[in-house]
C-alpha atoms as a PDB file:
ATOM      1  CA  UNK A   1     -74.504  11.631  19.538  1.00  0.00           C
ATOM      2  CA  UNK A   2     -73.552   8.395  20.829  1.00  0.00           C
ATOM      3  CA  UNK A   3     -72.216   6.820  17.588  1.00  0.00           C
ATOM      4  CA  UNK A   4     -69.943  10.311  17.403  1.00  0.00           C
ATOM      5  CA  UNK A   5     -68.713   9.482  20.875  1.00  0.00           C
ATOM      6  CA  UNK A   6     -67.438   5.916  19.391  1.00  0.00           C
ATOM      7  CA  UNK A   7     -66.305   6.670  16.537  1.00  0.00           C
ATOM      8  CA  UNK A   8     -64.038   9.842  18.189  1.00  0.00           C
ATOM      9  CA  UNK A   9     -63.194   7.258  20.390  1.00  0.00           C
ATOM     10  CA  UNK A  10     -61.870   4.877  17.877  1.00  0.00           C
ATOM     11  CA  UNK A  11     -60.421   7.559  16.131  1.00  0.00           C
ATOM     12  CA  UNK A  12     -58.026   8.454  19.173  1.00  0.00           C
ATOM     13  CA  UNK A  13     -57.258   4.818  20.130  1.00  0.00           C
ATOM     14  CA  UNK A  14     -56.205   4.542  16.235  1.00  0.00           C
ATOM     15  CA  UNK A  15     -54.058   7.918  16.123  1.00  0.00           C
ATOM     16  CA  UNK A  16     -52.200   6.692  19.385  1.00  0.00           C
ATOM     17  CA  UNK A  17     -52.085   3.413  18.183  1.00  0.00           C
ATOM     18  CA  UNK A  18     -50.335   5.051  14.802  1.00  0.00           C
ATOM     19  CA  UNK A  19     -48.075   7.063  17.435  1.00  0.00           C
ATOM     20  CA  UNK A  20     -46.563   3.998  18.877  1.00  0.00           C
ATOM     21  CA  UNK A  21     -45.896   1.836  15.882  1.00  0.00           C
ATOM     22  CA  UNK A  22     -44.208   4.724  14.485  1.00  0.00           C
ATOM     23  CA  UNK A  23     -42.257   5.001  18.080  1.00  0.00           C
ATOM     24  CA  UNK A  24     -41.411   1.573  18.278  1.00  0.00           C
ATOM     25  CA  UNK A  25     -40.182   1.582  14.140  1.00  0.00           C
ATOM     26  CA  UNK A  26     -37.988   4.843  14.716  1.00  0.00           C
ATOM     27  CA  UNK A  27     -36.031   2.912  18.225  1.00  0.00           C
ATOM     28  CA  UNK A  28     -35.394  -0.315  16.356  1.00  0.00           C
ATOM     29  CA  UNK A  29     -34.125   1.736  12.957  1.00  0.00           C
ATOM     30  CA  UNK A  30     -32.423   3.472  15.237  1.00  0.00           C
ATOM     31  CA  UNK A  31     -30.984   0.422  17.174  1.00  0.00           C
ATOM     32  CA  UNK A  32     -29.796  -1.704  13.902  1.00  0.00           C
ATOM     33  CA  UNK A  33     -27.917   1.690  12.934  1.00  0.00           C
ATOM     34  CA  UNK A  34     -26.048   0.990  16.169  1.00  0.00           C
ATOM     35  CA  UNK A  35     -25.900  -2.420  15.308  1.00  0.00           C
ATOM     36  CA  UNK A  36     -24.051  -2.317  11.946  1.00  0.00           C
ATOM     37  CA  UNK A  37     -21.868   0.679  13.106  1.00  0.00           C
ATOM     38  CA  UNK A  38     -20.804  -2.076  15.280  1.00  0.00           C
ATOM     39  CA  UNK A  39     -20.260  -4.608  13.413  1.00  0.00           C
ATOM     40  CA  UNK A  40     -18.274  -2.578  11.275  1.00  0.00           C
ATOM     41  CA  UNK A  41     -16.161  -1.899  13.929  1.00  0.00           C
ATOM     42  CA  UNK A  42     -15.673  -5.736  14.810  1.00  0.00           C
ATOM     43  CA  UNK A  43     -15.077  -6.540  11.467  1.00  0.00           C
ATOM     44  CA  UNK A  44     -12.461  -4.009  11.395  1.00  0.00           C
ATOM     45  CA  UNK A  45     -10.954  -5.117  14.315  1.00  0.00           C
ATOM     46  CA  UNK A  46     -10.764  -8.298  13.431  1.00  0.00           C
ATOM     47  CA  UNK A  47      -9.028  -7.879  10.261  1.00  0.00           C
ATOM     48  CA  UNK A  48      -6.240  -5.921  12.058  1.00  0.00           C
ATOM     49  CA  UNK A  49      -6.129  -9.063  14.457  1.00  0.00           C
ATOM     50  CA  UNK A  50      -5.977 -11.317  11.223  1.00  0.00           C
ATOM     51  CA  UNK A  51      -2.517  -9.050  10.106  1.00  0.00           C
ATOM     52  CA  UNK A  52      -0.880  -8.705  13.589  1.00  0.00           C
ATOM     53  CA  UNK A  53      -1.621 -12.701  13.774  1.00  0.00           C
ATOM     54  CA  UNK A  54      -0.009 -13.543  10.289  1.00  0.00           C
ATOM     55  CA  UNK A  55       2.773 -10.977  11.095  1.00  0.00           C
ATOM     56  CA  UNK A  56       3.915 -12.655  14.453  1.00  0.00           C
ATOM     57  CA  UNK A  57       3.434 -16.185  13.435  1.00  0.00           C
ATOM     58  CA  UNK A  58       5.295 -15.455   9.785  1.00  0.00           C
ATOM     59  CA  UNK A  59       8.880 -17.543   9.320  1.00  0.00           C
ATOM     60  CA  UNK A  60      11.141 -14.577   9.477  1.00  0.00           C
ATOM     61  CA  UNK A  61      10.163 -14.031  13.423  1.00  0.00           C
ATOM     62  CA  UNK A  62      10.089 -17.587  14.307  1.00  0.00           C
ATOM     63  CA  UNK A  63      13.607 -17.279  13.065  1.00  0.00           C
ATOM     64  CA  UNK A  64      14.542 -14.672  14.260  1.00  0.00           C
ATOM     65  CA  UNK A  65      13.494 -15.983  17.924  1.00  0.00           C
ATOM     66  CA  UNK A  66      15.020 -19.205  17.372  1.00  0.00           C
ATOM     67  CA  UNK A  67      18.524 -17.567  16.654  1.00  0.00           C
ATOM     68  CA  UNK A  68      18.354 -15.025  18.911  1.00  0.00           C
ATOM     69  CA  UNK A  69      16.461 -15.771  21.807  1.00  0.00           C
ATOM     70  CA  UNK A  70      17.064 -19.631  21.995  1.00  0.00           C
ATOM     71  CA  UNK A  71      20.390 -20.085  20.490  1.00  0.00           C
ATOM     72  CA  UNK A  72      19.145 -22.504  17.602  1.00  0.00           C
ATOM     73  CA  UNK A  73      21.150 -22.653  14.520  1.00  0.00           C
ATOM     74  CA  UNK A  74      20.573 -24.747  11.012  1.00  0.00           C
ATOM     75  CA  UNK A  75      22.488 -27.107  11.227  1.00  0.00           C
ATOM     76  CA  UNK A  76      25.607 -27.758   8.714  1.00  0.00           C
ATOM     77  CA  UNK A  77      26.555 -30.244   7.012  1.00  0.00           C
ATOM     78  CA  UNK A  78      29.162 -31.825   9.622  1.00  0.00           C
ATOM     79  CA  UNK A  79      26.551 -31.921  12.256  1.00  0.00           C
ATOM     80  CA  UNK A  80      24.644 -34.329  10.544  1.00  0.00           C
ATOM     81  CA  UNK A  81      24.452 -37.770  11.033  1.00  0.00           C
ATOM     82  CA  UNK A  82      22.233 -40.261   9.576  1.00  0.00           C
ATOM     83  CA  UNK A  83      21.452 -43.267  11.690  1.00  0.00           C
ATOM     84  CA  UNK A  84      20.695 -46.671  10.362  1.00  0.00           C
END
């Protein structure tokens, strides 16, 4: 009778046991899903940060800010002047 009482024991300290490894497994699974959609979403991010970076820093805006905005001109060919 004893020995039943242990081993029923066991036997529910086992199950529960079971009950939270399978509890912890399904919150971490559950917390890398959130994980990668996240990093998905920085990744994306990034990349559209990447193309508005390229876009403003390209040659045709720096340009067009130095002729508009700043008055800056190429210079021709009478405006240069070598000095020795």
């Amino acid at each position: 009778m004893r020995l039943n009482l242990i081993l029923f024991s066991m036997l529910i300290i086992f199950a529960l046991t079971l009950v939270n490894a399978e509890h912890q497994y399904r919150n971490n699974y559950s917390q890398l899903d959130r994980e990668n959609k996240l990093t998905f979403e920085l990744r994306d991010e990034q990349t559209k940060l990447q193309i508005e970076e390229s876009e403003k820093s390209g040659n045709d805006r720096i340009n067009e800010i130095a002729t508009k905005k700043l008055g800056m001109y190429a210079p021709k060919k009478l405006d240069k002047r070598i000095l020795k």
